[in-house]
N, C-alpha and C. Protein backbone atom coordinates (compact mmCIF):
# COMPACT_ATOMS: atom_id res chain seq x y z
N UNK A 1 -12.68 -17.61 -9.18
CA UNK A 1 -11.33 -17.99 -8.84
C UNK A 1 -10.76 -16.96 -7.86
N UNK A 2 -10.05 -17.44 -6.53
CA UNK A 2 -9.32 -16.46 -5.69
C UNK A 2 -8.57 -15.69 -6.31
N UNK A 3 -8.26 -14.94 -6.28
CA UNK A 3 -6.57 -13.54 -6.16
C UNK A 3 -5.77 -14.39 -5.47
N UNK A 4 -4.59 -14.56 -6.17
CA UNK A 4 -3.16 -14.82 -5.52
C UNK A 4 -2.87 -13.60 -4.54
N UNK A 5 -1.85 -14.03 -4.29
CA UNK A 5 -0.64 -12.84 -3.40
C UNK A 5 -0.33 -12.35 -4.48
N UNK A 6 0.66 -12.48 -5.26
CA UNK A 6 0.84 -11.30 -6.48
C UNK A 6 -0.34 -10.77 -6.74
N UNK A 7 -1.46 -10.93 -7.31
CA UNK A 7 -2.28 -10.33 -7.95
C UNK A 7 -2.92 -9.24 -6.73
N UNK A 8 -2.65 -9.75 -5.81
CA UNK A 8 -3.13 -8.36 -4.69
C UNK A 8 -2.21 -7.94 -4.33
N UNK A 9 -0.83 -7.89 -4.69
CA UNK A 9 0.24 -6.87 -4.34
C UNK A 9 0.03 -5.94 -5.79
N UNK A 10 -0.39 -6.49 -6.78
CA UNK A 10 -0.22 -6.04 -7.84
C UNK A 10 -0.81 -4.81 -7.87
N UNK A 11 -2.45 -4.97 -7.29
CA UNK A 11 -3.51 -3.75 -6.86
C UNK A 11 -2.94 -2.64 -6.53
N UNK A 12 -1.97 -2.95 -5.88
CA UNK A 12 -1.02 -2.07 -4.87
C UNK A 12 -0.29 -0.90 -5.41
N UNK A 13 0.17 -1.43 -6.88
CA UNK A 13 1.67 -0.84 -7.45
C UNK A 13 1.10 0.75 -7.79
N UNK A 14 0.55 1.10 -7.92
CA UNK A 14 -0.17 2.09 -8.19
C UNK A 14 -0.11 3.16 -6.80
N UNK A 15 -0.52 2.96 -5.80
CA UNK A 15 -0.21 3.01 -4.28
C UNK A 15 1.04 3.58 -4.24
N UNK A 16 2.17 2.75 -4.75
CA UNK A 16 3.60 2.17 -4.28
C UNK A 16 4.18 3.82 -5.34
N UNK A 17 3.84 4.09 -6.46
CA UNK A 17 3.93 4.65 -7.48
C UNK A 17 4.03 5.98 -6.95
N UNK A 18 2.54 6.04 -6.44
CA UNK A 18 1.99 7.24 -6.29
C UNK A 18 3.07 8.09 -4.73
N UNK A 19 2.97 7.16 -4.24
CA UNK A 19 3.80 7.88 -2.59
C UNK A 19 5.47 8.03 -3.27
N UNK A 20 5.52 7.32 -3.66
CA UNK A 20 7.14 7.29 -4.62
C UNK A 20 7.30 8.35 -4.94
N UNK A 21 6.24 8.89 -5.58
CA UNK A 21 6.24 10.17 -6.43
C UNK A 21 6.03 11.32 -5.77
N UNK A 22 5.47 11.37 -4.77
CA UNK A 22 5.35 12.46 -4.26
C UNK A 22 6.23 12.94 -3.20
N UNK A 23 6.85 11.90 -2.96
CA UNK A 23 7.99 11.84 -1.69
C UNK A 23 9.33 12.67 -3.04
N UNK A 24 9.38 11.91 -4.45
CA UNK A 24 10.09 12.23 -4.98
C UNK A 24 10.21 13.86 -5.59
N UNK A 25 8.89 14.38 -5.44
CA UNK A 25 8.46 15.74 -6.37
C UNK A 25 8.01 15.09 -7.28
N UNK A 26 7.86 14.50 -8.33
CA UNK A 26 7.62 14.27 -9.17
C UNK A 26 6.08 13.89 -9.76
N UNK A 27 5.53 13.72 -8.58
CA UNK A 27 3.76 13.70 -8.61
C UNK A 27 3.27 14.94 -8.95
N UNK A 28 2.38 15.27 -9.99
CA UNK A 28 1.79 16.55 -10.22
C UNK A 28 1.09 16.85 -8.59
N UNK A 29 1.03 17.95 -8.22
CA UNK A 29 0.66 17.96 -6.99
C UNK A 29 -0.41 19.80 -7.30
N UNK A 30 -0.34 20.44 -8.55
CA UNK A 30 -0.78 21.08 -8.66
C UNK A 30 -1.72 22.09 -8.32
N UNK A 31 -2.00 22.46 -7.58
CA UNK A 31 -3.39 23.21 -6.87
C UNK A 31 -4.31 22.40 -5.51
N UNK A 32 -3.07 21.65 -5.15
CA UNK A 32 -3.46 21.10 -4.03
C UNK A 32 -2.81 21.36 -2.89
N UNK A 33 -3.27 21.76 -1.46
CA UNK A 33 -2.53 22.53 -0.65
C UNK A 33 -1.74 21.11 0.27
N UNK A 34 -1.09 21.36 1.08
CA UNK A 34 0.35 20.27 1.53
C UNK A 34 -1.03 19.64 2.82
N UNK A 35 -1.91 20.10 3.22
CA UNK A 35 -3.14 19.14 4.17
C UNK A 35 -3.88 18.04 3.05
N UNK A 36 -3.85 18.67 1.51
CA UNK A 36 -4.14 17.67 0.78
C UNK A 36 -3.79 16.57 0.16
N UNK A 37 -2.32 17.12 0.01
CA UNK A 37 -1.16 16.02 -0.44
C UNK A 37 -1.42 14.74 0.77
N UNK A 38 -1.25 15.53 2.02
CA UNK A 38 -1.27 14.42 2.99
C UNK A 38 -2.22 13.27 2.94
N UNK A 39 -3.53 13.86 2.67
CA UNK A 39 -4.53 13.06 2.76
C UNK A 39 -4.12 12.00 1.72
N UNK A 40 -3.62 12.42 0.43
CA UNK A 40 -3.81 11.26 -0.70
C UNK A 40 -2.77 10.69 0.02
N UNK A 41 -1.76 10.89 0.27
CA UNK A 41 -0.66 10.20 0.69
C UNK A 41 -1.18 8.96 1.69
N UNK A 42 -1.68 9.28 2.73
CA UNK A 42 -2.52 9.00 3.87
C UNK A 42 -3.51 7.92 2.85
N UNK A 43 -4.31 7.88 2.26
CA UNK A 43 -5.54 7.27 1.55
C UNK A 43 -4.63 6.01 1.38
N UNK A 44 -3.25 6.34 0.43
CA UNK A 44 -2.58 5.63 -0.47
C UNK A 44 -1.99 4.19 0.97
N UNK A 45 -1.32 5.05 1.72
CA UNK A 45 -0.74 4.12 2.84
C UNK A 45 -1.80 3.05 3.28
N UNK A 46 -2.96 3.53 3.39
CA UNK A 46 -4.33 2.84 4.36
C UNK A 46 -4.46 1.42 3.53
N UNK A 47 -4.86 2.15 2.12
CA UNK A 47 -4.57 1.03 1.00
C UNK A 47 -3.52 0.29 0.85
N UNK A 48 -2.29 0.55 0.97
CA UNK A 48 -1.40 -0.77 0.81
C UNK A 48 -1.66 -1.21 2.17
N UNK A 49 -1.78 -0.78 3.61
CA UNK A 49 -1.39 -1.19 4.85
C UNK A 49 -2.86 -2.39 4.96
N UNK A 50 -3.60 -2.55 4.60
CA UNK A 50 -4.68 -3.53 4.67
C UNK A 50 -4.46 -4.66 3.63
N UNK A 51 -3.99 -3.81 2.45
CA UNK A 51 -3.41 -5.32 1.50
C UNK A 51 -2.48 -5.44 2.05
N UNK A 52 -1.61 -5.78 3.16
CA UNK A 52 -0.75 -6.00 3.62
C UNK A 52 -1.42 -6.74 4.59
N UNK A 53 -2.35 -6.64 4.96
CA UNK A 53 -3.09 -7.34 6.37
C UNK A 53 -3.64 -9.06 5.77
N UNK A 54 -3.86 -8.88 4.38
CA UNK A 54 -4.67 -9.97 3.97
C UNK A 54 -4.51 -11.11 3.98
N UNK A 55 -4.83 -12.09 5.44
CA UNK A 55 -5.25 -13.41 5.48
C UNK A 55 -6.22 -14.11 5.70
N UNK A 56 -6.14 -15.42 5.06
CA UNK A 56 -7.41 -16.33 5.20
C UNK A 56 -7.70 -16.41 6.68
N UNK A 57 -9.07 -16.49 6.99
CA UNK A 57 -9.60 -16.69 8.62
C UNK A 57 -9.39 -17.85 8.92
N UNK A 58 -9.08 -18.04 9.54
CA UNK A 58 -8.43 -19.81 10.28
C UNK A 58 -9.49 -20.51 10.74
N UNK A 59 -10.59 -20.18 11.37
CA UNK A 59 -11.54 -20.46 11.22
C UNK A 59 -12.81 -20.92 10.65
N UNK A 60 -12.08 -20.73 9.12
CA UNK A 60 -13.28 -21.06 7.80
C UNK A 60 -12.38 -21.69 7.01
N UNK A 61 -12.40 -22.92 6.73
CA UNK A 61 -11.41 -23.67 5.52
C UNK A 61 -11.95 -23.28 4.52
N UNK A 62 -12.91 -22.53 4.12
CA UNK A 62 -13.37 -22.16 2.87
C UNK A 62 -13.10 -21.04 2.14
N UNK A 63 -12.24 -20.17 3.11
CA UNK A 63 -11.92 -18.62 3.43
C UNK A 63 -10.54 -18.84 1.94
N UNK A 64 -10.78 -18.34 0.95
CA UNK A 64 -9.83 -18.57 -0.19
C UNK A 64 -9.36 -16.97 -0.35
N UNK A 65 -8.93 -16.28 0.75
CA UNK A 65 -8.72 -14.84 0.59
C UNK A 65 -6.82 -15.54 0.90
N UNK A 66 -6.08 -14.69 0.01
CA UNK A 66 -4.66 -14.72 -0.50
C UNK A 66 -3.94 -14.56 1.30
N UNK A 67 -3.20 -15.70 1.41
CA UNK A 67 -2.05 -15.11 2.54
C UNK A 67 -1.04 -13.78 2.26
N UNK A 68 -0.99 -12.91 2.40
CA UNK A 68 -0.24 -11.71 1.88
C UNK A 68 0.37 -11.34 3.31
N UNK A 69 -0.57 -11.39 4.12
CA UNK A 69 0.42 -10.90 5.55
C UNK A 69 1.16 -12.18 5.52
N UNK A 70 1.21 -13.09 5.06
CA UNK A 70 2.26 -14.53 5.90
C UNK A 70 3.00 -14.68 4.67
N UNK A 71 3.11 -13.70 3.46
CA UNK A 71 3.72 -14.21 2.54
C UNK A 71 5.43 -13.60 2.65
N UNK A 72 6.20 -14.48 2.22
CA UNK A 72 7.49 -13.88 2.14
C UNK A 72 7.83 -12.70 2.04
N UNK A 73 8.47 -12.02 2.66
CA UNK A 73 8.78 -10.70 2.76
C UNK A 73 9.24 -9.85 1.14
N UNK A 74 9.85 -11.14 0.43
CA UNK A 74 10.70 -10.30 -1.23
C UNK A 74 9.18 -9.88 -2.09
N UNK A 75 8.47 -10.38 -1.45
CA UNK A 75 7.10 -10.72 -2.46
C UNK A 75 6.53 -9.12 -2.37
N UNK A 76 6.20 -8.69 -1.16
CA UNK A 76 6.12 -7.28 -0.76
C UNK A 76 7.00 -6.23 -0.03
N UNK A 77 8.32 -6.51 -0.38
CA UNK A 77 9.31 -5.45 0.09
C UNK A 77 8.83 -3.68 -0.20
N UNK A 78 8.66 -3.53 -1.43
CA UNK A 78 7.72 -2.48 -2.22
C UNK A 78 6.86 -1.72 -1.50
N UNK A 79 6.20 -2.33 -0.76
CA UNK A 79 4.71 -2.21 -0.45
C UNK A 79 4.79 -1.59 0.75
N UNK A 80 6.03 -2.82 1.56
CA UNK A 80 5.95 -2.31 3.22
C UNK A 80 6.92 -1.00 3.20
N UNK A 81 8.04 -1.03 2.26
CA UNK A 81 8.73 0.47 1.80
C UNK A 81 7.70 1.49 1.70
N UNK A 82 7.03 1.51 1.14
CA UNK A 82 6.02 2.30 0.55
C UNK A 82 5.29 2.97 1.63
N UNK A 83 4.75 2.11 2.64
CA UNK A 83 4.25 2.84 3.87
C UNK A 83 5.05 3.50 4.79
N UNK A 84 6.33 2.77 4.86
CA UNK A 84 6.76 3.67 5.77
C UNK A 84 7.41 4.59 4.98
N UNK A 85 7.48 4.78 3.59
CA UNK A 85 8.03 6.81 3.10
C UNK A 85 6.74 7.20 3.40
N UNK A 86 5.53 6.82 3.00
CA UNK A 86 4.54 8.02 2.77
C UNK A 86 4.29 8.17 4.66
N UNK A 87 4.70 7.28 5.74
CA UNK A 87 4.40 7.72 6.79
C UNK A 87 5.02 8.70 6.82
N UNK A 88 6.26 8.56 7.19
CA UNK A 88 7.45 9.46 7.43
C UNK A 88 7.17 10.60 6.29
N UNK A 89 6.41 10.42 4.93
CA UNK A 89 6.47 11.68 4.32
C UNK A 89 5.35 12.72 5.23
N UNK A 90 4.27 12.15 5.62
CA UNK A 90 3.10 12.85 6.28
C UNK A 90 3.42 13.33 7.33
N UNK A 91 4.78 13.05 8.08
CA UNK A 91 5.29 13.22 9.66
C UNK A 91 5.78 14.62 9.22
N UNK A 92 7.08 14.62 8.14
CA UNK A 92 7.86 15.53 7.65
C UNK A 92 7.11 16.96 7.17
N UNK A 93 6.20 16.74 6.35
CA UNK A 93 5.10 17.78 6.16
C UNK A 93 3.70 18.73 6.97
């Protein structure tokens, strides 16, 4: 059975969590130097910014991969928030 759009924004929340948190302080960030923070930060963005990309190929009617880039914006407000703090957090640092 395909993944909905929710169920692959859902993948996400974790992503959404994690940059939240670190933008907030609140991410243990412990013994990791601020080139490393970036990277997870960076990892985290790459990951939502491709589940953000996810549509069926127009080309294959068989292609049962979730519209997520064409899906309503309320569906992933979260998500596209999410990339642009942890951008702007990686700019700032």
């Amino acid at each position: 059975m395909a993944q909905t759009v929710t169920e692959c924004l859902a993948s996400g929340t974790d992503s959404v969590t994690l940059i939240d948190e670190v933008k907030a302080g609140t991410y243990d960030v412990t013994g990791l130097t601020q080139a490393e923070i970036n990277e997870l930060v960076q990892r985290n963005v790459d990951h939502l910014s491709t589940i953000l990309l996810y549509e069926p190929d127009a080309s294959d009617a068989t292609d049962d991969t979730p519209n997520v880039k064409g899906a309503a914006g309320s569906k992933k407000t979260t998500h596209v928030a999410a990339v642009t703090t942890g951008t702007d957090y990686i700019a700032a640092n």
